[in-house]
Structures are given as structure tokens and as C-alpha cells.
Protein backbone atom coordinates (compact mmCIF):
# COMPACT_ATOMS: atom_id res chain seq x y z
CA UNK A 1 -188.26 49.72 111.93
CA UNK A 2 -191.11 51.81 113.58
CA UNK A 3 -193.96 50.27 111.56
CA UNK A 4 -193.21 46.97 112.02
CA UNK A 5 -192.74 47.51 115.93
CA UNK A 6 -196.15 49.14 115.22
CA UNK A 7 -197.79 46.57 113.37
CA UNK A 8 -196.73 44.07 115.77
CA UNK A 9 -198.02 45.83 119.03
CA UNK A 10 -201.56 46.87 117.12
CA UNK A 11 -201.46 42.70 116.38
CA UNK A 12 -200.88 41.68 119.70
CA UNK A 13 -203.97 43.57 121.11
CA UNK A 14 -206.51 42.33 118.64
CA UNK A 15 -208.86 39.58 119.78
CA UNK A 16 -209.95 38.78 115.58
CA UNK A 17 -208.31 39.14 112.71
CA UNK A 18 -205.53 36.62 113.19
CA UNK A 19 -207.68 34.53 110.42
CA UNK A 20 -207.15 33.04 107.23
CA UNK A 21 -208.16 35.50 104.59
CA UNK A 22 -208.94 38.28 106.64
CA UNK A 23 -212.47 37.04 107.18
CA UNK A 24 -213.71 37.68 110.83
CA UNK A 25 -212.03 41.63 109.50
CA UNK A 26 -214.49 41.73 106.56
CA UNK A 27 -216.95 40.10 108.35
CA UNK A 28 -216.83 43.10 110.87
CA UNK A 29 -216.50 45.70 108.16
CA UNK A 30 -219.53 43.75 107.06
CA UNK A 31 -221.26 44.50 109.72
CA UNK A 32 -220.01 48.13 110.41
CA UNK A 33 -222.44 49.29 107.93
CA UNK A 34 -225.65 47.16 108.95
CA UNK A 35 -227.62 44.49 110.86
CA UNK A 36 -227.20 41.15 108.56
CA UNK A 37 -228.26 37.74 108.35
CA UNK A 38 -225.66 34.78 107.31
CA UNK A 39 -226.70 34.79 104.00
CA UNK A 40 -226.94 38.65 103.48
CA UNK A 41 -223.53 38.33 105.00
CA UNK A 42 -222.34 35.83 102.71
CA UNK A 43 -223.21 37.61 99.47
CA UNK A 44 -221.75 40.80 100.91
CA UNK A 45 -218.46 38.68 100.97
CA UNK A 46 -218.85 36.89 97.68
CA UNK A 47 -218.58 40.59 96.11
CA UNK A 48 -215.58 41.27 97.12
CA UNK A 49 -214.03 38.09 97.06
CA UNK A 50 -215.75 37.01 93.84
CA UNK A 51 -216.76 33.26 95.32
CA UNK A 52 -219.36 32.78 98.58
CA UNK A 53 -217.86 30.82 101.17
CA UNK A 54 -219.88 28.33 102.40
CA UNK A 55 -222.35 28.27 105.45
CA UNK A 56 -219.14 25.68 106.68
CA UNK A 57 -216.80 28.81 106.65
CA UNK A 58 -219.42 31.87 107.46
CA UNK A 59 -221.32 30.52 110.47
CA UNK A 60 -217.88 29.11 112.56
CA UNK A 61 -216.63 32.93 112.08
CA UNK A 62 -219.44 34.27 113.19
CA UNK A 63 -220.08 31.88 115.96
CA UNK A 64 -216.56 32.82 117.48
CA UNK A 65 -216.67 36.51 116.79
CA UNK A 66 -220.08 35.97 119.11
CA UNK A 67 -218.24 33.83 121.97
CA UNK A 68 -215.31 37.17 121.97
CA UNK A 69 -218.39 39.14 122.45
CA UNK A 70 -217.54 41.35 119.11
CA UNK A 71 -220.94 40.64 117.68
CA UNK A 72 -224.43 39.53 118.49
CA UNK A 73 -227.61 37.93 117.09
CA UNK A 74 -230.78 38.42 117.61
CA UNK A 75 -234.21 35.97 117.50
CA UNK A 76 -234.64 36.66 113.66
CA UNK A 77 -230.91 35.69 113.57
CA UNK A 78 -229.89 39.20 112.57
CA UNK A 79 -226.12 39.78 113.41
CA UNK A 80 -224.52 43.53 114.18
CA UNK A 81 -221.75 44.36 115.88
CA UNK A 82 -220.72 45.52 119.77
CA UNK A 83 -219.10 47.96 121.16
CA UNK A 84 -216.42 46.06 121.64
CA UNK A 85 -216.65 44.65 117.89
CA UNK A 86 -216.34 48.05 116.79
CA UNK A 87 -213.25 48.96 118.92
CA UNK A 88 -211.68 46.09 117.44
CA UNK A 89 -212.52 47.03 113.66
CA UNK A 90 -211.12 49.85 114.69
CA UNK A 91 -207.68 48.05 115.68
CA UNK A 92 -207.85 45.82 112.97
CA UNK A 93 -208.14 48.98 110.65
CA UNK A 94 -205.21 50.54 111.78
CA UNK A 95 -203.31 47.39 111.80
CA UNK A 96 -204.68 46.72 107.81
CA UNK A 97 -203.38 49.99 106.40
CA UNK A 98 -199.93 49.77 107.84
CA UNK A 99 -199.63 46.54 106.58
CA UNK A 100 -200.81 47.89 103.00
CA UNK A 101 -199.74 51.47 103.45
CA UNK A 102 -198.61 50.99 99.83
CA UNK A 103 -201.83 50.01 98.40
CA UNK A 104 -202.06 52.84 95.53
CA UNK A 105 -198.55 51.28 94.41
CA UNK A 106 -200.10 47.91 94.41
CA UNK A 107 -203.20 49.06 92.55
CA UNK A 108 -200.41 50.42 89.78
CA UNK A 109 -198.98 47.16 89.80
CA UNK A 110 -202.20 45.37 89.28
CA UNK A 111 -203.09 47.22 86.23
């Protein structure tokens, strides 16, 4: 009973993440590591999706992870993250691995 309370109040403080597919999460992760461009961005996520979403999916993510003030862009159209984007990851990370604390049994499963 004490994860899921947890799980719950780490969900009800997160401003992304509440997406289909996790996307504005791995588009953070993303851009936890560098500065990117939409495309770089979308390649990034075609590897570990194994398809690219489209510029139709990619650039409304990004342009509402912008308006929450998570990321920014600048005049070469370069996005990286805030502050605040990267308090957030850090939310949405917590709130990932208690949802999949079990991922070594799924990996087991998978094989």
C-alpha cells in the first residue's frame, strides 16, 4: 500500500509526464544529456522506440514542455532543458522506477 500512495503523490506533483507513451519523459531524458534540435531529438527517440514519430508528434511536445517552462530554444532552434525541467525529470524518475521497480523481472520475462 505504501508505493502506490507513493506513486500517486510523486504523480500529482509532476507538471509532464502524464503523456501517451511516456514522451515529454524521454523527451527530457533526451535532453538531460545535451542541447538538441527536433530532428536530433527525433532520432534519439526512434532508437529507443524503434520508429521516429513524426514532426506532428515531436514539435506539439516540445512546444508544451516550452509553455511549462521545462525547456527552452534558442535562435538556431537548439532545445535543452531548465532548471525547472530538470527538477521535474527528476520527479518523473522517481515516479518511473516505482512504477517498474520490477524491471530486472520483466527483462527475465522478455527473454
Amino acid at each position: 500500500m505504501g508505493k502506490i500512495f507513493l506513486i500517486e503523490n510523486i504523480s500529482k506533483n509532476m507538471k509532464c509526464c502524464e503523456m501517451k507513451g511516456y514522451l515529454t519523459y524521454l523527451i527530457l531524458w533526451i535532453l538531460s544529456k545535451r542541447t538538441m534540435n527536433g530532428a536530433e531529438i527525433g532520432r534519439e527517440l526512434e532508437k529507443r522506440r524503434g520508429t521516429k514519430p513524426s514532426p506532428g508528434t515531436i514539435y506539439p511536445a516540445l512546444k508544451e514542455l516550452r509553455k511549462n517552462g521545462l525547456i527552452t530554444v534558442d535562435e538556431n532552434k537548439n532545445y535543452s532543458l531548465t532548471p525547472a525541467g530538470q527538477g521535474e525529470l527528476e520527479v518523473a524518475c522517481k515516479s518511473f522506477c516505482n512504477i517498474f521497480y520490477d524491471m530486472e523481472e520483466m527483462l527475465d520475462f522478455k527473454k
